[in-house]
C-alpha atoms as a PDB file:
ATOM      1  CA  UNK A   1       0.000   0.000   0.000  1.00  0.00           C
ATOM      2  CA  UNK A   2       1.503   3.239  -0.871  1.00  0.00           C
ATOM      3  CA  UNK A   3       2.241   6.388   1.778  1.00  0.00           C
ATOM      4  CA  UNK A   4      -0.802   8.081   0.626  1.00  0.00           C
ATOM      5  CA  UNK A   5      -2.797   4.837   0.933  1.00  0.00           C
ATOM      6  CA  UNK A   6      -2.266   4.208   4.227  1.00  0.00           C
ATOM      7  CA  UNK A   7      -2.801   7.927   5.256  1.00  0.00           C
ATOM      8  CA  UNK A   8      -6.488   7.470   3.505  1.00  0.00           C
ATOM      9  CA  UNK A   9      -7.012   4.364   5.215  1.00  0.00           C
ATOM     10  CA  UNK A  10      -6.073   5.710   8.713  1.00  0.00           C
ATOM     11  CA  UNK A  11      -8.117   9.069   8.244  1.00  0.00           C
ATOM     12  CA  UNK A  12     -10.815   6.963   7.558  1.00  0.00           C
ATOM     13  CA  UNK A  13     -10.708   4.492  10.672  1.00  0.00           C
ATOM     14  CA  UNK A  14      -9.872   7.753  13.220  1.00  0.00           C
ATOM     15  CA  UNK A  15     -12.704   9.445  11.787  1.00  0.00           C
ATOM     16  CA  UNK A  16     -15.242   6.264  12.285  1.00  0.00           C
ATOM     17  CA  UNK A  17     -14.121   5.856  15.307  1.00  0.00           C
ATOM     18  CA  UNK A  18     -14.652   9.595  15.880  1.00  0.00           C
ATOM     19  CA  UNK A  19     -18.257   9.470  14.419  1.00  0.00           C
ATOM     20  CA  UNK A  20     -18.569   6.059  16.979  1.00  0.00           C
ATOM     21  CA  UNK A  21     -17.365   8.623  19.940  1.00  0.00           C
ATOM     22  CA  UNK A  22     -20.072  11.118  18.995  1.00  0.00           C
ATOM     23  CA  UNK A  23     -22.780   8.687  18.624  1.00  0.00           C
ATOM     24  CA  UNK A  24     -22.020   6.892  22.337  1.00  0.00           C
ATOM     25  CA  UNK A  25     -22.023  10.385  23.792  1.00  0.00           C
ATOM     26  CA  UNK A  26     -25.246  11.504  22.232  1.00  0.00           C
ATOM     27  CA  UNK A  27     -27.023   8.148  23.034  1.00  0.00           C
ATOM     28  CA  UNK A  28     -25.431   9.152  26.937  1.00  0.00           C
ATOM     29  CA  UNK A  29     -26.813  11.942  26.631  1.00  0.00           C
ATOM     30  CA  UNK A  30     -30.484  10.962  25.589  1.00  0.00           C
ATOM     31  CA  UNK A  31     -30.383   8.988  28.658  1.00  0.00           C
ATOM     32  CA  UNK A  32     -29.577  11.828  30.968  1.00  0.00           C
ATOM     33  CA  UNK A  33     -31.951  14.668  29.295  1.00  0.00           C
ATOM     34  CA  UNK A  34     -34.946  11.311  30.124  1.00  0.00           C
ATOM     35  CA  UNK A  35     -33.734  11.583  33.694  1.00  0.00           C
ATOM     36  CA  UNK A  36     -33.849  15.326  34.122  1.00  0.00           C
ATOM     37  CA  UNK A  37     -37.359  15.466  32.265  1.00  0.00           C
ATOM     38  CA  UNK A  38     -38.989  12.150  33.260  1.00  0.00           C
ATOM     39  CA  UNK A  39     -42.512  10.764  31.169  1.00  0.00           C
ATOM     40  CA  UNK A  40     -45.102  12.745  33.689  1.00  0.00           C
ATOM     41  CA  UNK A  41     -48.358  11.373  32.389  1.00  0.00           C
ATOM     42  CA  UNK A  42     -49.493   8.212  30.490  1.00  0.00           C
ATOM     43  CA  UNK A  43     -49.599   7.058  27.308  1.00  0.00           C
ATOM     44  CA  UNK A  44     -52.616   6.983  25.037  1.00  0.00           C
ATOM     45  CA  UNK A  45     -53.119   4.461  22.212  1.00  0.00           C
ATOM     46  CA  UNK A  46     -54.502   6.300  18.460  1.00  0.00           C
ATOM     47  CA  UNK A  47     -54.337   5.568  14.859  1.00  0.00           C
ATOM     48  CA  UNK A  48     -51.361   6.026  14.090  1.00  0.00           C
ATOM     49  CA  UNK A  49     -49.273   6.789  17.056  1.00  0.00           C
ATOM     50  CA  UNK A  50     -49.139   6.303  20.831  1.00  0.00           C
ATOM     51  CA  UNK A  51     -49.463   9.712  22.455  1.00  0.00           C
ATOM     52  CA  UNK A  52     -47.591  11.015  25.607  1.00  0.00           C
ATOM     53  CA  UNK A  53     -50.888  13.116  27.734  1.00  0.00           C
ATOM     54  CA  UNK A  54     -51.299  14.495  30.620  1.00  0.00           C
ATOM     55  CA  UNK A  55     -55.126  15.164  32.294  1.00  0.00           C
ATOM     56  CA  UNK A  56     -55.289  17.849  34.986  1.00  0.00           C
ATOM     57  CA  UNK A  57     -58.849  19.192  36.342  1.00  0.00           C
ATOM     58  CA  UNK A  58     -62.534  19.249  35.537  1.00  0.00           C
ATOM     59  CA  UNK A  59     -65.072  21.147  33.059  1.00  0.00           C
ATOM     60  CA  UNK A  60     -64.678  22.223  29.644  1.00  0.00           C
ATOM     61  CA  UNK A  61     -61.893  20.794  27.542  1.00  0.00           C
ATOM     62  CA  UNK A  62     -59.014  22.395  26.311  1.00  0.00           C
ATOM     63  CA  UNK A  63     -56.410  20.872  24.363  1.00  0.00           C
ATOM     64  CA  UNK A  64     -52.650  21.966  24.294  1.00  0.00           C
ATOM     65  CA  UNK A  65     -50.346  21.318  21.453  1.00  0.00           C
ATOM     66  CA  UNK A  66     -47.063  22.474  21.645  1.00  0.00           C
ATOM     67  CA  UNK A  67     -44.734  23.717  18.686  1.00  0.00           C
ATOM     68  CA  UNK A  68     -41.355  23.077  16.724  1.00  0.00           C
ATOM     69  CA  UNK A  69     -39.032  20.911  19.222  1.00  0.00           C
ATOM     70  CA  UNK A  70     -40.968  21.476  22.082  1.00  0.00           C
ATOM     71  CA  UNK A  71     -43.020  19.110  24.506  1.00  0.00           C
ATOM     72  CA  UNK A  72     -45.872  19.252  26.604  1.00  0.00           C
ATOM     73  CA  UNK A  73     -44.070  21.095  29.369  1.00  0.00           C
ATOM     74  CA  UNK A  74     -43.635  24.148  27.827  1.00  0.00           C
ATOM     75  CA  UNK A  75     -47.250  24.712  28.912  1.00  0.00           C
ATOM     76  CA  UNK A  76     -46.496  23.917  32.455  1.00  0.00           C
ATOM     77  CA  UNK A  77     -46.567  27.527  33.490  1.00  0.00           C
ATOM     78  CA  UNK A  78     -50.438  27.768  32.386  1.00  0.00           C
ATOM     79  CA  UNK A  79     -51.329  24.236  33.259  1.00  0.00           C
ATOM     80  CA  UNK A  80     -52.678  24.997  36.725  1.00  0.00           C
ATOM     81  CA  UNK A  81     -54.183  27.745  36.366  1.00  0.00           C
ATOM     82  CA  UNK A  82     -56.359  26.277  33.351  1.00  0.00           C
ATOM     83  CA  UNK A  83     -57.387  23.300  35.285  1.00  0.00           C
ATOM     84  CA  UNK A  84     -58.859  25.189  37.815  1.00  0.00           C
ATOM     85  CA  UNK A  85     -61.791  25.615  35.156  1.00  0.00           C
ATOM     86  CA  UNK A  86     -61.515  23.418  32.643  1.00  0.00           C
ATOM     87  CA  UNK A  87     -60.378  19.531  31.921  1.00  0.00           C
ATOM     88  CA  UNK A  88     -56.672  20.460  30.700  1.00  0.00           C
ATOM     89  CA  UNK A  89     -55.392  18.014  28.409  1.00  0.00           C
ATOM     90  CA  UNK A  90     -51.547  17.992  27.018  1.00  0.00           C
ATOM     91  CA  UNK A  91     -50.228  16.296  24.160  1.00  0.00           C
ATOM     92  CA  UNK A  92     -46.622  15.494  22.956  1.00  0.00           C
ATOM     93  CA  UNK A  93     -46.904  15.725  19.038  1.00  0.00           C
ATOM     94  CA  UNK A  94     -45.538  12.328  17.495  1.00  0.00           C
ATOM     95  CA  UNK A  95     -42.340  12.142  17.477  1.00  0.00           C
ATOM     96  CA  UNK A  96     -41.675  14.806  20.262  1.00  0.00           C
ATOM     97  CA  UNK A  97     -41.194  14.030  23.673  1.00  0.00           C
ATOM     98  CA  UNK A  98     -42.640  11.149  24.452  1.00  0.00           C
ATOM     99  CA  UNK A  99     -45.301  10.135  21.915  1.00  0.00           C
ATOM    100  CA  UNK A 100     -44.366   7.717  19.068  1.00  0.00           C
ATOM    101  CA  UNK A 101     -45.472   7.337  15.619  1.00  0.00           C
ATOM    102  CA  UNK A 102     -46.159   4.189  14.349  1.00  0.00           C
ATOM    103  CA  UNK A 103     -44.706   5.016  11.021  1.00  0.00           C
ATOM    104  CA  UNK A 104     -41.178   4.712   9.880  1.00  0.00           C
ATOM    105  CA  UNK A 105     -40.981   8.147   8.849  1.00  0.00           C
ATOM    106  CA  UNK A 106     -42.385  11.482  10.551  1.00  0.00           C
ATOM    107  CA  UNK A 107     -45.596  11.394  10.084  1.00  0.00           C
ATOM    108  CA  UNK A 108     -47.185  15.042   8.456  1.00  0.00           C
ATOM    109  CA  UNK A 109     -49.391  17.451   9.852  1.00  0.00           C
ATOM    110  CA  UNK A 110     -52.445  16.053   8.414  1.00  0.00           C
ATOM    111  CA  UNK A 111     -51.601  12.566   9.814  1.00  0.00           C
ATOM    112  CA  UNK A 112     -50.769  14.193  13.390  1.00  0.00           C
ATOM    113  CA  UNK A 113     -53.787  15.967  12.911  1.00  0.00           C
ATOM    114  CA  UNK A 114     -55.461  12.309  12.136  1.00  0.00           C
ATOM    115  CA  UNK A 115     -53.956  10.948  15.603  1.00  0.00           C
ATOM    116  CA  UNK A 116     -55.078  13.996  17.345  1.00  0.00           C
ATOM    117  CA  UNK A 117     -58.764  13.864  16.268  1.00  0.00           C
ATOM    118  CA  UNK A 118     -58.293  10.095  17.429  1.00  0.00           C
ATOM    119  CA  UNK A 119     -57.622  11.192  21.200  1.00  0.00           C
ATOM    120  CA  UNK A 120     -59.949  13.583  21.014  1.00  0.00           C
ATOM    121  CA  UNK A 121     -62.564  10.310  20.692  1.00  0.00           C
ATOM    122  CA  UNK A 122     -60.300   8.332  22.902  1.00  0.00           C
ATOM    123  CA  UNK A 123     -60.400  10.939  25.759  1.00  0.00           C
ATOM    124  CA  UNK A 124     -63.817  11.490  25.171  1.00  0.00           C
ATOM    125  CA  UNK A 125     -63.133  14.927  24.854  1.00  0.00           C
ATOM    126  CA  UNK A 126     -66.615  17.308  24.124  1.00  0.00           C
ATOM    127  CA  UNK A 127     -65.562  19.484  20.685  1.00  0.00           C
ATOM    128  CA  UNK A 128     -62.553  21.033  23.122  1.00  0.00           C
ATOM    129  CA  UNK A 129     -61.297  24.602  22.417  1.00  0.00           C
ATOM    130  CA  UNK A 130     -57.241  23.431  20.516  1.00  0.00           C
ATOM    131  CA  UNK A 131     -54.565  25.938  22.106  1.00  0.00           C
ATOM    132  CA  UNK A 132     -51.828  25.293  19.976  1.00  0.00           C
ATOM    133  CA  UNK A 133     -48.319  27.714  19.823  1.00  0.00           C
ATOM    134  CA  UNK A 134     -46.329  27.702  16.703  1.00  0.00           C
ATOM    135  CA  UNK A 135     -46.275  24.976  14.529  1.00  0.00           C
ATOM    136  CA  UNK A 136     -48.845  23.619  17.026  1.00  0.00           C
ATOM    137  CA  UNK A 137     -50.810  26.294  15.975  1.00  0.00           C
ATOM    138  CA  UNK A 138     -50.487  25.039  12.228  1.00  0.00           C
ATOM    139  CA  UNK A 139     -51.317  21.595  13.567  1.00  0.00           C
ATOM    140  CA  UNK A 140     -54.844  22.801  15.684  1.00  0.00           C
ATOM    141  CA  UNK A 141     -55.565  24.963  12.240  1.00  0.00           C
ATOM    142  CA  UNK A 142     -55.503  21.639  10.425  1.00  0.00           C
ATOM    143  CA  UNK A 143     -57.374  19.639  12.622  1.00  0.00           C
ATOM    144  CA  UNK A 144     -60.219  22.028  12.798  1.00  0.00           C
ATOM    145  CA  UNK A 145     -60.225  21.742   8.955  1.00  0.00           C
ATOM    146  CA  UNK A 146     -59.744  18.052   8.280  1.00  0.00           C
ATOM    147  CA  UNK A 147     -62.179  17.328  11.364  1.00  0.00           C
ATOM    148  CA  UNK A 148     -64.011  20.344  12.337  1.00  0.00           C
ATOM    149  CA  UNK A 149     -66.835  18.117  14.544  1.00  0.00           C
ATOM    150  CA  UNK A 150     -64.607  17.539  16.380  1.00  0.00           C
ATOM    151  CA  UNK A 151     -63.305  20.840  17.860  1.00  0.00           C
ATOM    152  CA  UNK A 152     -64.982  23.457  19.112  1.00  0.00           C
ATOM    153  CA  UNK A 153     -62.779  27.121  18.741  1.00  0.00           C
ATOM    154  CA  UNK A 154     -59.292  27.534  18.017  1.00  0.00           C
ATOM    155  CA  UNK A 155     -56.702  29.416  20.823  1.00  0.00           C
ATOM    156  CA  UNK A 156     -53.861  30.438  18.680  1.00  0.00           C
ATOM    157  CA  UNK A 157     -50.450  31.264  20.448  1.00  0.00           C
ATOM    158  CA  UNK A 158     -47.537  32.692  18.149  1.00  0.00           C
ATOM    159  CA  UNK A 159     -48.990  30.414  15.387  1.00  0.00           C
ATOM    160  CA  UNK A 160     -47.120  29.415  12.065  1.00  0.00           C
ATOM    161  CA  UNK A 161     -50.370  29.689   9.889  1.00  0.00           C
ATOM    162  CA  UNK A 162     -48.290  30.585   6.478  1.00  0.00           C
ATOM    163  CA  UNK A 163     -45.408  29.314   3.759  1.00  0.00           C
ATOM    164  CA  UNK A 164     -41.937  31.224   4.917  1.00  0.00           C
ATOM    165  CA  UNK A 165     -39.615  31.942   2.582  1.00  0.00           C
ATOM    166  CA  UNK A 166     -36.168  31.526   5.084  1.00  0.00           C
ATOM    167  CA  UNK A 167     -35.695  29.406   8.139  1.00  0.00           C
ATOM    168  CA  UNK A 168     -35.331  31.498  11.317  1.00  0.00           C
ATOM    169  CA  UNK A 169     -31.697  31.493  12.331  1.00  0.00           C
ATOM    170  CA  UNK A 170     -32.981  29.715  15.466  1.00  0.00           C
ATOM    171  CA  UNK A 171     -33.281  26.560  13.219  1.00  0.00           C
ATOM    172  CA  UNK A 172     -30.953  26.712  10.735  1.00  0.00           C
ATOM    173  CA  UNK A 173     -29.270  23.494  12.469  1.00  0.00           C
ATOM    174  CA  UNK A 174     -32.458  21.354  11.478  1.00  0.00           C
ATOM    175  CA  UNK A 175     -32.995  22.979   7.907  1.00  0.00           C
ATOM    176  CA  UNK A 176     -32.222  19.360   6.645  1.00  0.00           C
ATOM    177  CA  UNK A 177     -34.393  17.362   3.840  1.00  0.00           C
ATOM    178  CA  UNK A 178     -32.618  14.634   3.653  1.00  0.00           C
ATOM    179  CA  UNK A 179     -33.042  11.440   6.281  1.00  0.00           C
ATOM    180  CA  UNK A 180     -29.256  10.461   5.948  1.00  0.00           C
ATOM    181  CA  UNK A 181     -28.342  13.900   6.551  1.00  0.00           C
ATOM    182  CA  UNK A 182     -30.806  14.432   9.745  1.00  0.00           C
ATOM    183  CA  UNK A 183     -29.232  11.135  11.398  1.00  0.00           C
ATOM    184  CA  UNK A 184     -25.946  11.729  11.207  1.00  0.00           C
ATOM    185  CA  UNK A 185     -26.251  15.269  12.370  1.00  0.00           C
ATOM    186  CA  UNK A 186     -28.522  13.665  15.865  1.00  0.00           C
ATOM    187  CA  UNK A 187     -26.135  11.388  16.655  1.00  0.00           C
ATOM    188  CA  UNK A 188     -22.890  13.442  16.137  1.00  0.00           C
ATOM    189  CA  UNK A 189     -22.723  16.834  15.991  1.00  0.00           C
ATOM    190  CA  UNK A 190     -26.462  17.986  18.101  1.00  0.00           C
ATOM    191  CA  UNK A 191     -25.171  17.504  21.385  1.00  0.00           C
ATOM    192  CA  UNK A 192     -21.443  18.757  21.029  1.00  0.00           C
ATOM    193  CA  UNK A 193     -23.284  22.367  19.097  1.00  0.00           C
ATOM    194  CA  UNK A 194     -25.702  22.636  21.955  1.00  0.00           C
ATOM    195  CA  UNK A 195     -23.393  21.942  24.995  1.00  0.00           C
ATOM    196  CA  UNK A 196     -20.700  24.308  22.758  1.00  0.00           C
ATOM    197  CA  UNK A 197     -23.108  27.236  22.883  1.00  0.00           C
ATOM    198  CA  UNK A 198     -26.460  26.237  24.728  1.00  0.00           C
ATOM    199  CA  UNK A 199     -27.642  29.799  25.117  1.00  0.00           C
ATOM    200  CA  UNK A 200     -27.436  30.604  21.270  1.00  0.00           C
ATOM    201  CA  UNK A 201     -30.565  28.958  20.175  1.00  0.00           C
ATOM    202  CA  UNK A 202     -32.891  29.652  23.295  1.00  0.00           C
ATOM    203  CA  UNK A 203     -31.914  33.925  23.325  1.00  0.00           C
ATOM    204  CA  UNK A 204     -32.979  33.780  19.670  1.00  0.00           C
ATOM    205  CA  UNK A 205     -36.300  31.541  20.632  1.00  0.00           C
ATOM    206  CA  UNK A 206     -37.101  33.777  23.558  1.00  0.00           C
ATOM    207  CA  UNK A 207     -35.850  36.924  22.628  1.00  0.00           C
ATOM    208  CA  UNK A 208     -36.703  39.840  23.436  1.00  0.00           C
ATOM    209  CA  UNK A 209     -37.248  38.755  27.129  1.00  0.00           C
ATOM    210  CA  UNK A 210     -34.761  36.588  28.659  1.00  0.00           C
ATOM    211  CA  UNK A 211     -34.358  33.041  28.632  1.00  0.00           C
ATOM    212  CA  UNK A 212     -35.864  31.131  31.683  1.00  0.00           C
ATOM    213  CA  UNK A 213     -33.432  29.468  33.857  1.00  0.00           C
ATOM    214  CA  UNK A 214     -35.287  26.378  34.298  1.00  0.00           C
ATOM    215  CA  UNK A 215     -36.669  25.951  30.735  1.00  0.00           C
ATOM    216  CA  UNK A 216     -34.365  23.028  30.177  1.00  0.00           C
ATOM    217  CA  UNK A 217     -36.193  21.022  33.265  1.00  0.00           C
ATOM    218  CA  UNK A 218     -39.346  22.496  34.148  1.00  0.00           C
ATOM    219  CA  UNK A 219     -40.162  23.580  30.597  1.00  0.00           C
ATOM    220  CA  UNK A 220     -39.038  20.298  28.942  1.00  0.00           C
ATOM    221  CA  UNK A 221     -36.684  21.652  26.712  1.00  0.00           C
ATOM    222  CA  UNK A 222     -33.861  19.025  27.321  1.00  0.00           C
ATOM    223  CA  UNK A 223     -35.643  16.417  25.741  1.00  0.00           C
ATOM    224  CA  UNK A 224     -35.531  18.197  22.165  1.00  0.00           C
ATOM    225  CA  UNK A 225     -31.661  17.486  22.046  1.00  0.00           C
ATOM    226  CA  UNK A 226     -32.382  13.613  22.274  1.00  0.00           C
ATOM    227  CA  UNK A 227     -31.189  12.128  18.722  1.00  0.00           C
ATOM    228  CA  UNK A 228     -34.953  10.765  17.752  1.00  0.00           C
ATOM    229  CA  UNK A 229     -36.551  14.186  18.642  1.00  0.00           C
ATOM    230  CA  UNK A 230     -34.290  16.320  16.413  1.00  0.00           C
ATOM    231  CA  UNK A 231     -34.536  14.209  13.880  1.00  0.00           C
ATOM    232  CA  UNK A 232     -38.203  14.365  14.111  1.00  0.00           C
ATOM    233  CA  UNK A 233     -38.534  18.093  14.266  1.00  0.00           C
ATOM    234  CA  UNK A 234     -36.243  18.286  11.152  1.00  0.00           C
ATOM    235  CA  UNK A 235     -38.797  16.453   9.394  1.00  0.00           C
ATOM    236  CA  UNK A 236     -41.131  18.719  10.795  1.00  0.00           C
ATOM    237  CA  UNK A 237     -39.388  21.957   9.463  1.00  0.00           C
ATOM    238  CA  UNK A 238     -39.022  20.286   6.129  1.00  0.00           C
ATOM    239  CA  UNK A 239     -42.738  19.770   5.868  1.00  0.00           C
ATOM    240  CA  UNK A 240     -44.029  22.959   7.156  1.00  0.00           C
ATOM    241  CA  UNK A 241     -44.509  25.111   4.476  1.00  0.00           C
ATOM    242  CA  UNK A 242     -46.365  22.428   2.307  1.00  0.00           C
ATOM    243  CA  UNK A 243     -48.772  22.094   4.677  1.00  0.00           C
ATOM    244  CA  UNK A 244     -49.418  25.694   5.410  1.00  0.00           C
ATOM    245  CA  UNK A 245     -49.578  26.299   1.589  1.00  0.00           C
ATOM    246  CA  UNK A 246     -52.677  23.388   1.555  1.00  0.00           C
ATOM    247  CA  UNK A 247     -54.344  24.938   4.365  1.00  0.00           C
ATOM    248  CA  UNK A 248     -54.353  29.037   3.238  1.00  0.00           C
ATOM    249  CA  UNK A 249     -56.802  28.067   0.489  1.00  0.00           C
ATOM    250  CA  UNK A 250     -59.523  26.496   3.143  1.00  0.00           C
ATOM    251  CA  UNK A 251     -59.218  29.016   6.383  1.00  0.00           C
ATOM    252  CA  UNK A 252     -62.342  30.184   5.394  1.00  0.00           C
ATOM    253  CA  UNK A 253     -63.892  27.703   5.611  1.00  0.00           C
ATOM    254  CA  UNK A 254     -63.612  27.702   9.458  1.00  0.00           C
ATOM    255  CA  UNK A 255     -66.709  28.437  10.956  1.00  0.00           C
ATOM    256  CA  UNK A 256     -65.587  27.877  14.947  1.00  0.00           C
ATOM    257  CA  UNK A 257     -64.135  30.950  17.131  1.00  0.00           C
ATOM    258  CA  UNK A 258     -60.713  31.581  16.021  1.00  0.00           C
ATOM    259  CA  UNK A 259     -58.710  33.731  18.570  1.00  0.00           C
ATOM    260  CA  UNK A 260     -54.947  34.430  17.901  1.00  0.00           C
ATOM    261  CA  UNK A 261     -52.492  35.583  20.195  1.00  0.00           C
ATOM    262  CA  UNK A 262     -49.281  37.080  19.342  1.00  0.00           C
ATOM    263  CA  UNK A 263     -45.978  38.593  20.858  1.00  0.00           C
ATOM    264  CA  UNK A 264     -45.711  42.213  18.885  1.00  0.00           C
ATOM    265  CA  UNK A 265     -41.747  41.314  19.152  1.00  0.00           C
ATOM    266  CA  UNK A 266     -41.891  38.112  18.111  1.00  0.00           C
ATOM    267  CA  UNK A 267     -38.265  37.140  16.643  1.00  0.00           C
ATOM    268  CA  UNK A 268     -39.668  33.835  14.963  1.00  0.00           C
ATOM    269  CA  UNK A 269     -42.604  34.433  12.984  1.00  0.00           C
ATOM    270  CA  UNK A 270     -43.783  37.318  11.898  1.00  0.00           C
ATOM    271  CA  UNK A 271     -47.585  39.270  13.806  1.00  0.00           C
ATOM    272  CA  UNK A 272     -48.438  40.838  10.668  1.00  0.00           C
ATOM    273  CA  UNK A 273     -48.199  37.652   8.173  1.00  0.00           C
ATOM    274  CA  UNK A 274     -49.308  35.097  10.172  1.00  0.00           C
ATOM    275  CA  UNK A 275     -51.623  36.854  13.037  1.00  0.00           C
ATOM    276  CA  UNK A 276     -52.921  39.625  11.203  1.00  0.00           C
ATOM    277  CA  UNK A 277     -53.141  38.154   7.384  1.00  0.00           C
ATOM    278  CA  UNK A 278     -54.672  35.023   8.908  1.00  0.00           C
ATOM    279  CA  UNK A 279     -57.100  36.264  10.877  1.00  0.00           C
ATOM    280  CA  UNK A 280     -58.354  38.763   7.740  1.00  0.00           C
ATOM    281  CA  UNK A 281     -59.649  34.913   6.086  1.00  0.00           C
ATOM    282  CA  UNK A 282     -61.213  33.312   9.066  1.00  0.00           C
ATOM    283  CA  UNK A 283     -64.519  34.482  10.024  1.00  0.00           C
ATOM    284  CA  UNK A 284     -64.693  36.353  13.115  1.00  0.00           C
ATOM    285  CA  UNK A 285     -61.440  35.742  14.030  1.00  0.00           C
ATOM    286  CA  UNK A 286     -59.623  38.115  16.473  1.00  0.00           C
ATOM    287  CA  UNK A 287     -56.029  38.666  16.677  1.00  0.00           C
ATOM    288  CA  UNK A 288     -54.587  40.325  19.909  1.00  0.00           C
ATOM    289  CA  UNK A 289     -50.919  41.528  20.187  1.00  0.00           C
ATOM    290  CA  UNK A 290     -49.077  41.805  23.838  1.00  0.00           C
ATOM    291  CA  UNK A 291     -45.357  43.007  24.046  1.00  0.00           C
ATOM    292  CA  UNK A 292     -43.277  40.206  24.194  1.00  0.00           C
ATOM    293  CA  UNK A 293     -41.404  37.399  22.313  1.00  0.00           C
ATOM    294  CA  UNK A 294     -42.433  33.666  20.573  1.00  0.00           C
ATOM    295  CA  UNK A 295     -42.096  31.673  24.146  1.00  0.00           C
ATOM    296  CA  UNK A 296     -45.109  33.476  25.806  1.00  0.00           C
ATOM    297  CA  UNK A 297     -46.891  30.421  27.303  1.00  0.00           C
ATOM    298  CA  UNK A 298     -43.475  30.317  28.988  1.00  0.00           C
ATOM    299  CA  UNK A 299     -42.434  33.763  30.012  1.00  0.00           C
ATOM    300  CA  UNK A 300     -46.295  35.298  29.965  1.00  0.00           C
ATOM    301  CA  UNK A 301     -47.968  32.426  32.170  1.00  0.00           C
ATOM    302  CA  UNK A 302     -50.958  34.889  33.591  1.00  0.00           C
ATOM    303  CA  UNK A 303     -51.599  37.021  30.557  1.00  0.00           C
ATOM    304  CA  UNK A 304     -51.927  33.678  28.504  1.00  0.00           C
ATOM    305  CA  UNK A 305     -54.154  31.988  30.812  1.00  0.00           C
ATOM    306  CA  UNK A 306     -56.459  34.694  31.064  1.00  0.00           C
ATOM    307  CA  UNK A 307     -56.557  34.955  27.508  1.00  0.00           C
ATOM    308  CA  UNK A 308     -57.257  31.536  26.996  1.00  0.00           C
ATOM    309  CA  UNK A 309     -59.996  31.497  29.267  1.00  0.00           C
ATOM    310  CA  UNK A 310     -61.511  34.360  27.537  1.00  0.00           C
ATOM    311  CA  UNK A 311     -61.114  31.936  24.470  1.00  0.00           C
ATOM    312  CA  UNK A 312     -63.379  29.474  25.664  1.00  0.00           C
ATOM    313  CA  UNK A 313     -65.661  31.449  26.984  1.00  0.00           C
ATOM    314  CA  UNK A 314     -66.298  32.659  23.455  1.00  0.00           C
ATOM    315  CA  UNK A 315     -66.938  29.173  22.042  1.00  0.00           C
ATOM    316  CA  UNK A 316     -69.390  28.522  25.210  1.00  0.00           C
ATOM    317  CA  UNK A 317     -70.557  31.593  24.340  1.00  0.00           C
ATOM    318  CA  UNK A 318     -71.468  30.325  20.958  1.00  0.00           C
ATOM    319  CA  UNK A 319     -69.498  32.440  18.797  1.00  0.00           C
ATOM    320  CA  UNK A 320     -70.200  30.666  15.449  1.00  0.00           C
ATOM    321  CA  UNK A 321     -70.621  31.395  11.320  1.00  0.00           C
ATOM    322  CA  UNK A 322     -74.124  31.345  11.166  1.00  0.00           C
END
């Protein structure tokens, strides 16, 4: 074997055994971020996944779904106060946190949509009011459209309701279409970025207002480093704008209160486009704007609980397209 042979042949073995390193620390790592944010409620058997939920209180439902990366603690802040009214019920999306789709491949927004409107049935849940933030909000728009029995008003937070034409910088890192590429990112080079810098990507989620100390923990946000859950919200990302482009054409349709809440410096997506332009198509729908960022179930617990509840009482009210 010549000189530059055996040079090849070495850079190749140190770098698997490099990409071998990564992958045991990232699967060490999984482990630890499931120790620091434990499974807190049960799990829920639907077409087409098995769904992560936790039940708190009595009365009216209301139905949390959280956004891009997230889990169903970042509504922990609001959680309480909700079920002091109302039957609170929070979801994991498949393939985040702790739910798990049954399918090989992320399933889309109209197929988490299809799981959702099967716990709604499971739960017995009476047309709830969907609060959804972010893309959470794009996946409560398109359950109310595929299955709009089965949901009585929408409670948008910070929704992504439209096609974008750039990523945020905040998640650039999962901008990814292709599987291969999305794997071999989650089990190599996720944790190392994160640990490298792990106040980069939260100041730009947050931002304006500061980041939360104990997001990581007590708003789940750990778990969204774990190799299966960024590799799931990649997949996400990449289908985002496909769905939002399907759904545009049939918001008028929507004949249920719509309410939307937005941060007026919202550093994600943008009030005007996706509060204001979306609530112009939906009938009746009402957009409100309070100073702050894209995290404001987080960092706005009373003001979005209160809003919420002013939410449902609309749809008890019987705020509805005649």
């Amino acid at each position: 074997m010549s000189g530059f042979g055996r040079i090849a042949t070495g850079a190749v073995g140190v770098g698997m055994v490099a990409a071998g390193g990564l992958a045991l620390h990232a699967g060490t790592a999984a482990r630890r971020f499931e120790r620091m944010v434990p499974q807190d409620g049960t799990i829920v058997e639907v077409e087409g996944a098995r769904l992560h939920v936790v039940e708190r209180g009595q009365g009216p439902a209301l139905l949390l779904i959280h956004g891009l990366g997230g889990q169903l603690r970042n509504f922990s802040r609001i959680l309480e106060p909700l079920a002091a009214r109302h039957r609170v019920v929070l979801v994991d999306r498949p393939g985040s946190g702790y739910s798990v789709s049954d399918a090989l491949v992320q399933p889309s927004l109209a197929d988490q949509a299809r799981s959702l409107a099967g716990l709604i049935d499971a739960l017995r849940l009476d047309r709830p009011v969907v609060v959804g933030h972010s893309l959470g909000g794009a996946l409560a728009l398109m359950l109310a459209i595929q299955h709009p029995e089965r949901v009585g008003g929408l409670a948008l937070l910070s929704p992504f309701t439209r096609p974008v034409e750039a990523v945020p910088p905040a998640f650039a890192l999962l901008a990814l279409r292709s599987p291969l590429l999305r794997s071999l990112l989650a089990w190599t080079a996720v944790v190392p970025l994160a640990q490298w810098d792990p106040e980069r990507t939260a100041s730009l989620v947050f931002g304006p207002e500061p980041v939360p100390g104990d997001f990581a923990v007590a708003g789940g946000g750990a778990l969204g480093l774990r190799p299966a859950n960024f590799q799931a919200t990649s997949a996400d990302l990449a289908g985002a704008n496909a769905a939002a482009s399907d759904m545009v054409r049939r918001y008028a349709e929507l004949a249920m209160p719509v309410d939307i809440l937005f941060g007026a410096q919202d550093a994600i997506l943008d009030p005007e486009r996706h509060g204001a332009e979306t609530a112009a198509q939906i009938w009746g729908a009402r957009l409100t704007r309070v100073d702050g960022g894209h995290m404001i179930p987080y960092t706005q617990p009373e003001t979005v609980a209160a809003w919420i509840e002013a939410a449902a009482a609309r749809r008890r009210d019987g705020a509805r397209r005649p």
